[in-house]
Protein backbone atom coordinates (compact mmCIF):
# COMPACT_ATOMS: atom_id res chain seq x y z
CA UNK A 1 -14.54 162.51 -42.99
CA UNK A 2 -12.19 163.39 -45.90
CA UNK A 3 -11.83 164.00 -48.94
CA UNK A 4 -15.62 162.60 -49.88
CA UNK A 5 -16.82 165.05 -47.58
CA UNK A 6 -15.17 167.83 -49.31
CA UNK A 7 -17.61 170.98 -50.66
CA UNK A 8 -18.10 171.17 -53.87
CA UNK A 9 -17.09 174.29 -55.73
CA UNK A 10 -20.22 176.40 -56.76
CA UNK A 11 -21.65 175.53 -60.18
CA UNK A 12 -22.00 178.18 -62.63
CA UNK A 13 -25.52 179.34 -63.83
CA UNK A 14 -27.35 177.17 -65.93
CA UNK A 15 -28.04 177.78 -69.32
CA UNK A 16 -31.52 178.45 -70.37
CA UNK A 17 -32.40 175.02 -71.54
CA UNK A 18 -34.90 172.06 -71.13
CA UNK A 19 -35.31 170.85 -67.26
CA UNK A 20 -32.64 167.81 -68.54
CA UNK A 21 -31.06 167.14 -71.94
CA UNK A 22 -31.59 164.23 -74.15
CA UNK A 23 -31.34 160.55 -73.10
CA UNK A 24 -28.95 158.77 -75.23
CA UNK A 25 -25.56 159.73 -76.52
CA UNK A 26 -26.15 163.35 -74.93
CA UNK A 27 -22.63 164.47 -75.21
CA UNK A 28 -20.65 165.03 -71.65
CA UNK A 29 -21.19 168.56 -72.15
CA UNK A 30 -25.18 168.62 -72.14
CA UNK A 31 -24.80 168.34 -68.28
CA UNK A 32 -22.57 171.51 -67.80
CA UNK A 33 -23.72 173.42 -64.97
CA UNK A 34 -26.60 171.11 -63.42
CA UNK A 35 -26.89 170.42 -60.26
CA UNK A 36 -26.15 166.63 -58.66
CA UNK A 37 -30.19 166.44 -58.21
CA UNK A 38 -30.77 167.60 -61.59
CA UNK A 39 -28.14 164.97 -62.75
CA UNK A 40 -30.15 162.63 -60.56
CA UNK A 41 -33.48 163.80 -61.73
CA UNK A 42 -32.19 162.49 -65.12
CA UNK A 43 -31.12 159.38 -64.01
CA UNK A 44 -34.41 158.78 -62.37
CA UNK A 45 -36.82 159.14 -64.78
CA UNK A 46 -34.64 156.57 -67.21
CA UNK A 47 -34.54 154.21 -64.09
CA UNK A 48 -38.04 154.39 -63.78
CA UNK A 49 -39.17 153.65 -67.32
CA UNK A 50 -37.36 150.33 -67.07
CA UNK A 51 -37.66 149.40 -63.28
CA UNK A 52 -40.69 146.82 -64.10
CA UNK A 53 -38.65 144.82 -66.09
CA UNK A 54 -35.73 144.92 -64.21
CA UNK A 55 -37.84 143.89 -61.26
CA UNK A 56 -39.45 141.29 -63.27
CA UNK A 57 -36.02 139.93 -65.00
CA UNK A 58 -34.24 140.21 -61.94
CA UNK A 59 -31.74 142.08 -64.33
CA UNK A 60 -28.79 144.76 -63.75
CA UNK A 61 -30.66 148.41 -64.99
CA UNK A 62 -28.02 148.68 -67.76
CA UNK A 63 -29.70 152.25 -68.95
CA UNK A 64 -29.20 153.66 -65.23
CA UNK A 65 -25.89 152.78 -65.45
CA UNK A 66 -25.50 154.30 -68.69
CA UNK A 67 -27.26 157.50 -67.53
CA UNK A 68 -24.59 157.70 -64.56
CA UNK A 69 -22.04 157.42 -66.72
CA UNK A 70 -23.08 160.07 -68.85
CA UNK A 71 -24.68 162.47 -66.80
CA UNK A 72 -21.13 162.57 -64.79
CA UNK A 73 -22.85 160.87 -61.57
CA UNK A 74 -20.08 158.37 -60.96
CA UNK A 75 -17.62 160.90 -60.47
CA UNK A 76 -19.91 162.27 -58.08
CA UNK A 77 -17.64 162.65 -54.64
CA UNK A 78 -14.22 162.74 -56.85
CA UNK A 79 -12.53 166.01 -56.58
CA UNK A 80 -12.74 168.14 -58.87
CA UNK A 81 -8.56 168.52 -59.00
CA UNK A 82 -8.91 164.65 -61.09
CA UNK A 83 -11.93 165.81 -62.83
CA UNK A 84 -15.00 165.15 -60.77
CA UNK A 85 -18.00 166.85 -59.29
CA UNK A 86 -15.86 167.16 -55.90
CA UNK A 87 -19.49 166.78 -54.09
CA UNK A 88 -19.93 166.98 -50.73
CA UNK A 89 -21.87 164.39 -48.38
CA UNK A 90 -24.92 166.26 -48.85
CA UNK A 91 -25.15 165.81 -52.50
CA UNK A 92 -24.58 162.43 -52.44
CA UNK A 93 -27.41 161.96 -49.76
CA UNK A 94 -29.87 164.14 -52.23
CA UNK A 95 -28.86 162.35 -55.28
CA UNK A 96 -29.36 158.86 -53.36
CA UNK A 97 -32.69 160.23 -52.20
CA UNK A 98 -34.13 161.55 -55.93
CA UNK A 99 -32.65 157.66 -57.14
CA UNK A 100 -34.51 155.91 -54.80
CA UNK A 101 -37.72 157.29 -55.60
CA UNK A 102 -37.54 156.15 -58.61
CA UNK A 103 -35.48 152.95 -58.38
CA UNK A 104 -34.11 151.63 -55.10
CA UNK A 105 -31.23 149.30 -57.03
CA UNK A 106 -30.04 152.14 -58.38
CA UNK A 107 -29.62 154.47 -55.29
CA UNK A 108 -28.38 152.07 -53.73
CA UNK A 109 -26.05 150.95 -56.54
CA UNK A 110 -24.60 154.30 -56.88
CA UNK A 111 -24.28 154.82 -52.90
CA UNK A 112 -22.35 151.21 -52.81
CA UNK A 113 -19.47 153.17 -55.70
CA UNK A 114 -19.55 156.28 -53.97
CA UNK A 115 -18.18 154.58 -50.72
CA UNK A 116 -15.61 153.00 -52.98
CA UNK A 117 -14.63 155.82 -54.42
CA UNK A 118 -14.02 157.65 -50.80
CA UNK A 119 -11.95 154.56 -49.79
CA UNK A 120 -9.41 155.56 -53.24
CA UNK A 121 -9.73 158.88 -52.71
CA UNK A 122 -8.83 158.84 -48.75
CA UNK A 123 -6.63 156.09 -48.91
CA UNK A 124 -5.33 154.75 -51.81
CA UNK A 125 -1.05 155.93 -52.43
CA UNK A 126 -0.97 158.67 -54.83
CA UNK A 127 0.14 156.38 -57.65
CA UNK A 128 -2.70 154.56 -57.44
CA UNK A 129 -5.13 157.06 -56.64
CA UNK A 130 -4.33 159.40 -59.64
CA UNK A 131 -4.29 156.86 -61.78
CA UNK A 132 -8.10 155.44 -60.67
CA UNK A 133 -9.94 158.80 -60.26
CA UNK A 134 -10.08 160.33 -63.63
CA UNK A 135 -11.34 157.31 -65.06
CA UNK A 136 -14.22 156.88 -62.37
CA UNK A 137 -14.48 160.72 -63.20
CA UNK A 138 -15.32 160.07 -66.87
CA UNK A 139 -17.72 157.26 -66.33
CA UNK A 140 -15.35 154.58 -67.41
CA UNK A 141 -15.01 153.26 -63.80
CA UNK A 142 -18.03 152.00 -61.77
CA UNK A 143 -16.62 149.93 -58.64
CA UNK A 144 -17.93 147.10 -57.13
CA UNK A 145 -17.10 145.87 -53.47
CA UNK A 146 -16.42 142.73 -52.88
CA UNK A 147 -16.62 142.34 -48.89
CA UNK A 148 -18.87 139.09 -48.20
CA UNK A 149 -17.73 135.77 -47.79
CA UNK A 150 -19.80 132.29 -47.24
CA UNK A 151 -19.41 131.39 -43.66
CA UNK A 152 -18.76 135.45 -42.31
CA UNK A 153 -21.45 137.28 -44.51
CA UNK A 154 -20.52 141.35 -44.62
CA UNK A 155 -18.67 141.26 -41.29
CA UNK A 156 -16.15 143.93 -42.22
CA UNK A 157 -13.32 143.20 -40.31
CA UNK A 158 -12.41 139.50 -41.04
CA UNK A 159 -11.36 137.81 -44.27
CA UNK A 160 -10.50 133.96 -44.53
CA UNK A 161 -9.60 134.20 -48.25
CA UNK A 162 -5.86 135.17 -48.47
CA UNK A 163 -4.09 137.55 -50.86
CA UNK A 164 -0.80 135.35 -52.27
CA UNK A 165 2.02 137.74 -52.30
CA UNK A 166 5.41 137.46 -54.40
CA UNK A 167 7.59 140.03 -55.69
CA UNK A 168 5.36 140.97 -58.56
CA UNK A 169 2.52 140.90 -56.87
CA UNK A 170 -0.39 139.96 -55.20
CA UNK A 171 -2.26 136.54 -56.23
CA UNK A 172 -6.06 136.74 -55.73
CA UNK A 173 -8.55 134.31 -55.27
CA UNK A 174 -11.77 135.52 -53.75
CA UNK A 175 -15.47 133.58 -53.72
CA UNK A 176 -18.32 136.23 -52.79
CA UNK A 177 -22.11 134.78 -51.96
CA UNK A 178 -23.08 138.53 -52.94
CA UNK A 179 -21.43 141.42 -55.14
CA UNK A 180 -23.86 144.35 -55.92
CA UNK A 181 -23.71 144.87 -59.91
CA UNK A 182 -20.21 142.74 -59.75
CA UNK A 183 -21.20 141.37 -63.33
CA UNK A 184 -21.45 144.64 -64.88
CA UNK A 185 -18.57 146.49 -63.07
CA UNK A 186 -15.42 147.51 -64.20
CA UNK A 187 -12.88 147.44 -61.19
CA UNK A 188 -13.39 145.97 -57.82
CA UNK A 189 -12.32 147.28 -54.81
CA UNK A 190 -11.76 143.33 -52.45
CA UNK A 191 -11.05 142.50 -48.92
CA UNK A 192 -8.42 139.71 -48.28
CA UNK A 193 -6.68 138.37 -45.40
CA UNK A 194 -3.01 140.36 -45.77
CA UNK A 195 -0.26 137.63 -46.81
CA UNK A 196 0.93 136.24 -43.57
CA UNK A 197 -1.56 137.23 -41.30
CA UNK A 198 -1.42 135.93 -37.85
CA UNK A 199 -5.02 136.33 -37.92
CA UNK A 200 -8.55 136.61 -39.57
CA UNK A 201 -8.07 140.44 -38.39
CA UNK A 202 -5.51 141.19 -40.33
CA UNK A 203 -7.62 142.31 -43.65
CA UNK A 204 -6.08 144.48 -46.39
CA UNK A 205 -8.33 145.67 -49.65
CA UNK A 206 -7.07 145.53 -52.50
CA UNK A 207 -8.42 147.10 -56.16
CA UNK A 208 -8.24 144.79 -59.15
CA UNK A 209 -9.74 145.98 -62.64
CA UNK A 210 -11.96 143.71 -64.46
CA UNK A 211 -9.11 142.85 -67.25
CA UNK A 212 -6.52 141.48 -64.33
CA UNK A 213 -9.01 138.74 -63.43
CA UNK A 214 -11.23 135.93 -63.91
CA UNK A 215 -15.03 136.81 -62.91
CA UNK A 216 -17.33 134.03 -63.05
CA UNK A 217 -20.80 133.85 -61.84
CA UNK A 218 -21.99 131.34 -59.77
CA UNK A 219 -25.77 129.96 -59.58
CA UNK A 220 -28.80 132.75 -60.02
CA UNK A 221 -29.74 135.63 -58.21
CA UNK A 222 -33.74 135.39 -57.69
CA UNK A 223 -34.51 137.50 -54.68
CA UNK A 224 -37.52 138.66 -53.07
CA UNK A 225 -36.65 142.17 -53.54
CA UNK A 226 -34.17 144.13 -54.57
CA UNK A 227 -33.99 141.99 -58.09
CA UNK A 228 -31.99 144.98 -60.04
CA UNK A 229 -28.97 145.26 -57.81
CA UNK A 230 -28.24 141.80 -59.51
CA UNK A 231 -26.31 141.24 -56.31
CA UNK A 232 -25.16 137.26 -57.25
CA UNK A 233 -22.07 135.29 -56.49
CA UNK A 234 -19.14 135.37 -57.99
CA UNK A 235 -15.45 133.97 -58.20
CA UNK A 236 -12.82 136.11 -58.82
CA UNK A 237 -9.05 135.09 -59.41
CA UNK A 238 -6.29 137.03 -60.77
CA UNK A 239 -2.83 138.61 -59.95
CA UNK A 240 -2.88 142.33 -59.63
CA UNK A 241 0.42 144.60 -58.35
CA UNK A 242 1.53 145.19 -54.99
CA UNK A 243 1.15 149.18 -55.51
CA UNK A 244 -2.70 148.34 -55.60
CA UNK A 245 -3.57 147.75 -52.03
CA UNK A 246 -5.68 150.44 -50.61
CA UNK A 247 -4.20 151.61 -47.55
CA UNK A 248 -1.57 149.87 -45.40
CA UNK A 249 -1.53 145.77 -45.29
CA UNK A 250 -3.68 144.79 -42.49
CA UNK A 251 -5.09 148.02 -41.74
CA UNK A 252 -8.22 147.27 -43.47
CA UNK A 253 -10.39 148.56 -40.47
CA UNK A 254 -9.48 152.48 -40.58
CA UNK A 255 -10.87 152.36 -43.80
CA UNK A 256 -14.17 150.20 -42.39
CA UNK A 257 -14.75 152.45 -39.47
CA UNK A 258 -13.65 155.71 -41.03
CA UNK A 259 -15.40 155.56 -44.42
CA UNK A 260 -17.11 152.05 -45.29
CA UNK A 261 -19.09 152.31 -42.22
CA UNK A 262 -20.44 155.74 -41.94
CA UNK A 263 -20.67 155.87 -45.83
CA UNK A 264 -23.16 152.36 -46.05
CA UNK A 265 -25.43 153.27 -43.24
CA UNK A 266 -25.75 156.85 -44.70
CA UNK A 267 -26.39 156.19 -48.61
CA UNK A 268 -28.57 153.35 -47.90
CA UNK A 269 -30.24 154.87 -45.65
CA UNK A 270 -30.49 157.80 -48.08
CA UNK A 271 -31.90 155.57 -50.73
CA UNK A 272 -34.47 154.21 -48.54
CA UNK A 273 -35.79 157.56 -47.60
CA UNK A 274 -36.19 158.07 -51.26
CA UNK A 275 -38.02 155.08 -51.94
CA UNK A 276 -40.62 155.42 -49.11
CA UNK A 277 -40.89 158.96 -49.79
CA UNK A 278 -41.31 158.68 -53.60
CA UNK A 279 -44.28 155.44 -52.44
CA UNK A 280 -45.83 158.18 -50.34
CA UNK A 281 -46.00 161.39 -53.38
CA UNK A 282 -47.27 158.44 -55.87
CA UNK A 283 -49.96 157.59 -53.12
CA UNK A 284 -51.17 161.22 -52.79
CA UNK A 285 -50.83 161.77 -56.75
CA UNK A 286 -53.72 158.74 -57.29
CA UNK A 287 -55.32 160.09 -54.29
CA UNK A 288 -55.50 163.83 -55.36
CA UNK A 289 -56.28 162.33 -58.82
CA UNK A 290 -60.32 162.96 -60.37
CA UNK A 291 -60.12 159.34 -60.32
CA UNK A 292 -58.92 158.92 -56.93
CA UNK A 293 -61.42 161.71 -55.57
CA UNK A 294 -63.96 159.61 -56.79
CA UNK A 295 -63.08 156.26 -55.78
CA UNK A 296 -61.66 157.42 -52.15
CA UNK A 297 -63.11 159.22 -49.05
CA UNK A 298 -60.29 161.95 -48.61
CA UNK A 299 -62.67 162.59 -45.22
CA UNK A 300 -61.97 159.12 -44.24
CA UNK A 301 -60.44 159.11 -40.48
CA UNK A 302 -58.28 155.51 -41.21
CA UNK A 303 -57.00 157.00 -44.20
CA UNK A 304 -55.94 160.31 -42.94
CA UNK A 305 -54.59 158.89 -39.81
CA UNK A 306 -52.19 156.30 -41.73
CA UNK A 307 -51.09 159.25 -44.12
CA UNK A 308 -50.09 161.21 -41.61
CA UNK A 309 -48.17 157.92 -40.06
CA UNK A 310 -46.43 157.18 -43.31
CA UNK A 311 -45.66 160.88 -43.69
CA UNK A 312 -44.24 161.22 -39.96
CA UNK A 313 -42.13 157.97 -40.83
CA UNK A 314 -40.31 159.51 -43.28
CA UNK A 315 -39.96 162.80 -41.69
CA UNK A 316 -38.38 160.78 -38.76
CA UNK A 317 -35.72 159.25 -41.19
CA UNK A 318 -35.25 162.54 -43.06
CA UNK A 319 -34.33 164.64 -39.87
CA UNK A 320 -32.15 161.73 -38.55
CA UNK A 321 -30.06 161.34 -42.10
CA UNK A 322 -29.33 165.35 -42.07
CA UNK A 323 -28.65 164.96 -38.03
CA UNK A 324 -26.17 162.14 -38.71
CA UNK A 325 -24.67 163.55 -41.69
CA UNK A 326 -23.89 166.75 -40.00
CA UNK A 327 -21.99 164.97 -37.32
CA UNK A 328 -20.12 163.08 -39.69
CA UNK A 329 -18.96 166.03 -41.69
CA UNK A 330 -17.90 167.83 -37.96
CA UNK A 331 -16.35 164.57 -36.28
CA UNK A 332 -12.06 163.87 -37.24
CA UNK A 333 -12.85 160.41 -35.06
CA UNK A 334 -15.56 158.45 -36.06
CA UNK A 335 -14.95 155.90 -34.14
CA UNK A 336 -15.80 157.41 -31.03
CA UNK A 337 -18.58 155.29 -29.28
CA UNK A 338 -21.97 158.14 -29.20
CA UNK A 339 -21.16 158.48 -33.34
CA UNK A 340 -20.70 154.29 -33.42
CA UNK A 341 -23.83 154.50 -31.74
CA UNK A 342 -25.44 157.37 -33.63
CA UNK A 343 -24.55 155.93 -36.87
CA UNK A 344 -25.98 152.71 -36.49
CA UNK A 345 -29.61 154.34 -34.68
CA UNK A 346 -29.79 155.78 -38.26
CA UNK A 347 -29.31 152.69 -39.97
CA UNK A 348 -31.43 150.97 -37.49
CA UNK A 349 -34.05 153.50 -37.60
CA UNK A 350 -34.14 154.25 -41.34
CA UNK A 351 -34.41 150.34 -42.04
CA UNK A 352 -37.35 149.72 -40.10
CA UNK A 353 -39.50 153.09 -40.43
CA UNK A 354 -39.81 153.37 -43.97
CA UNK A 355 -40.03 149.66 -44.61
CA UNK A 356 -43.06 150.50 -42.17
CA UNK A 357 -44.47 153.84 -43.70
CA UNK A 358 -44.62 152.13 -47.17
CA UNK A 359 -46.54 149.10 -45.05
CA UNK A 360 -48.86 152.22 -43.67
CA UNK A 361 -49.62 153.00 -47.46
CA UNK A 362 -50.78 149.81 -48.29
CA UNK A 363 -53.25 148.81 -45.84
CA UNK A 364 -54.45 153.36 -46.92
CA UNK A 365 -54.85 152.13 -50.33
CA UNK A 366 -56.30 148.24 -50.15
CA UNK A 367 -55.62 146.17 -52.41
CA UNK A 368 -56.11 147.08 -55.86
CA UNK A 369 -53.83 149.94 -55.52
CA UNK A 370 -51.59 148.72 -52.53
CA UNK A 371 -50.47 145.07 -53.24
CA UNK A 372 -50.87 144.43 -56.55
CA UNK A 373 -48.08 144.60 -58.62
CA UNK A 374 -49.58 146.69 -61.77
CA UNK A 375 -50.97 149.12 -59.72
CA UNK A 376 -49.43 152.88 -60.92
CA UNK A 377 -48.28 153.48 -56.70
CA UNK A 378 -45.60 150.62 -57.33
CA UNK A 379 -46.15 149.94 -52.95
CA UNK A 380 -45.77 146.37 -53.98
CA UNK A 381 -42.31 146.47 -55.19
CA UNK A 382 -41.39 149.42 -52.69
CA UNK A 383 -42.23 146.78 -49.81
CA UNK A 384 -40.22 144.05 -50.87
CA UNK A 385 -37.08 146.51 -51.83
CA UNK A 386 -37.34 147.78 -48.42
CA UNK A 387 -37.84 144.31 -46.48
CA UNK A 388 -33.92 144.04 -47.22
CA UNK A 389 -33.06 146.86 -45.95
CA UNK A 390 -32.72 145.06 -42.19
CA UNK A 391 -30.80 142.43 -43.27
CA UNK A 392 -28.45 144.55 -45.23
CA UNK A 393 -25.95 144.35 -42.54
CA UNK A 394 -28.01 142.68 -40.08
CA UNK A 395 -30.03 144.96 -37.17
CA UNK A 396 -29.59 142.32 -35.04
CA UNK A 397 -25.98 142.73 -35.09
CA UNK A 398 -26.08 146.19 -34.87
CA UNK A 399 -28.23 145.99 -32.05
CA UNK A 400 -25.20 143.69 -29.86
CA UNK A 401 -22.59 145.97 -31.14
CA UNK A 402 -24.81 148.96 -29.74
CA UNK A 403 -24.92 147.24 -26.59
CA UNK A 404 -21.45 146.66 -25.66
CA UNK A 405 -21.33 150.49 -27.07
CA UNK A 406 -23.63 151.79 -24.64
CA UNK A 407 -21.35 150.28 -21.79
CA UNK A 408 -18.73 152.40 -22.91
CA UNK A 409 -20.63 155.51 -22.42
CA UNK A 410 -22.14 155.44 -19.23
CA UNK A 411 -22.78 159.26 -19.35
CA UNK A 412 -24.92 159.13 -22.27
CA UNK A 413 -23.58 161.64 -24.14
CA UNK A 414 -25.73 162.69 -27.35
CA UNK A 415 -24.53 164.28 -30.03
């Protein structure tokens, strides 16, 4: 890939101090020297002291997002030459992982800005791009993407809404059925049909910052699961400059199959791995528990055998993320069929098996500590967080783009 991919320059030795530094108001320098998991760690364990409310409210997690500011987590995959962490794909795959254990809106909200930030970083003109990546560097920048439309859903490649050019500009007016965190970011990173396009094809994205338009919500976002991503509607209108666009006009899908792509099916599959993995540790905590010893047969044969189904789950997922991700950081072309393919098995895969090992946990545990939604193992949340993981760009369309895939590689060649 590029410049997301890039390694990150060693970190120097930490200071002896506590395992993380103070919540609120830590100043930037408090993080000096930690790792992106320790960052995450961090993160994590402010996500999870709010995620039942969140859940309940169906709310944006507000403190996460303040912890990701702070702890230097949005400038994550930014070079370090405009300030950032300049971490690789690996670190952002860890630090979706530790999130999601903790809070899948949040791994998955971070993931969703990290690809934005590789789509500025790889493409945006220099102007542009020097200008954007400090600020996401400091924390003053968390980017939304703004991709769906009613009618087309997330297909990538097509845009009805067009972008209104003139000489000072480009006018904007964009309605989205869903926009991760849209009411609580700061720029927007939107796909638009290029002015004068011959076609829906032709798609261009474009940034905007929250001053140079008009957001307004529209109706209430009351899912099933998934209730912190606060992933509502909204109508955006504005006039932002022609030096703006992100790559070329109309050459929107080098940027979808080079870094949206690869980048989605990776962090979110990265973020479920985290949540069904962090289900799984809370299940064997209780169990391990004097409590648990006591209330559970640790002989039982059922119990042990959907463990070790749940555990084999997510060490399916796990060895198919680092698989993937090393292919990704050793392929130029990514849009080669076997790595089409490859990259959407993963998504596939990860979508289905831990939705699935978490499902294994609850019929271990029963009820009390399985489905309802008090109980300390969380499984009832994790379940409905994951049930959206295969309609998050739907597996049924993945599975007719795989097929006309396969056709073009009649030889079968793995990677």
């Amino acid at each position: 890939m590029s410049a997301d991919t890039a390694l990150a320059p060693e970190a120097p030795e930490a200071p002896e101090a506590p395992e993380t530094p103070e919540v609120s108001g830590a100043p930037a320098d408090a993080f000096a020297g930690r790792t992106p998991v320790e960052r995450a760690r961090h993160v994590a364990r402010i996500a999870a002291e709010h995620a039942r409310r969140h859940d309940r409210d169906a709310d944006f997690p507000v403190e996460a997002l303040a912890a990701l500011r702070e702890s230097g987590l949005l400038g994550l995959t930014v070079p370090a030459g405009h300030g950032g962490l300049g971490g690789s794909l690996t670190d952002l795959l860890d630090v979706c992982v530790e999130l999601g254990r903790a809070d899948m809106s949040v791994a998955m909200i971070l993931g969703m800005h990290c690809q934005q930030v590789a789509a500025v970083t790889g493409h945006a003109a220099p102007r542009l791009r020097d200008a954007l990546l400090p600020r996401i560097a400091a924390g003053e920048l968390y980017l939304a993407s703004v991709t769906t439309e009613a009618g087309k859903g997330g297909h990538l490649l097509t845009a009805e809404s067009e972008a209104r050019g003139d000489a000072s500009g480009l006018a904007i007016d964009r309605f989205a059925p869903i926009v991760t965190g849209g009411a609580h970011a700061d720029g927007f990173l939107i796909t638009v049909r290029a002015p004068d396009a011959a076609s829906p094809t032709e798609v261009s994205l474009v940034y905007a910052d929250r001053d140079q338009l008009s957001v307004e919500p529209s109706g209430e976002w009351n899912p099933m699961g998934m209730r912190a991503s606060h992933s509502g509607a909204l109508r955006l209108t504005g006039h932002v400059p022609a030096h703006q666009v992100v790559g070329a006009h109309g050459a929107f899908s080098a940027i979808a199959s080079g870094v949206f792509g690869p980048l989605a099916h990776l962090a979110w599959s990265a973020a479920w791995l985290g949540t069904a993995a962090g289900a799984l540790s809370r299940v064997v905590h209780m169990l391990r528990s004097p409590a648990g010893r006591r209330r559970f047969d640790l002989g039982s044969e059922l119990l042990l055998s959907r463990l070790s189904a749940a555990r084999q789950r997510i060490d399916t997922v796990h060895a198919l993320l680092r698989h993937t991700a090393g292919v990704v950081d050793d392929t130029a072309d990514l849009s080669q069929p076997r790595i089409q393919l490859l990259l959407n098995a993963l998504k596939i895969t990860a979508s289905e098996q831990c939705h699935a090992a978490v499902d294994d946990l609850v019929l271990a545990v029963g009820l009390r500590d399985g489905y309802l939604k008090d109980s300390d193992t969380r499984l009832e949340a994790a379940l409905r967080d994951l049930r959206s993981a295969p309609l998050n760009y739907s597996n049924d369309r993945l599975h007719q783009a795989d097929g006309r895939l396969a056709l073009l590689d009649p030889e079968v060649r793995l990677v």
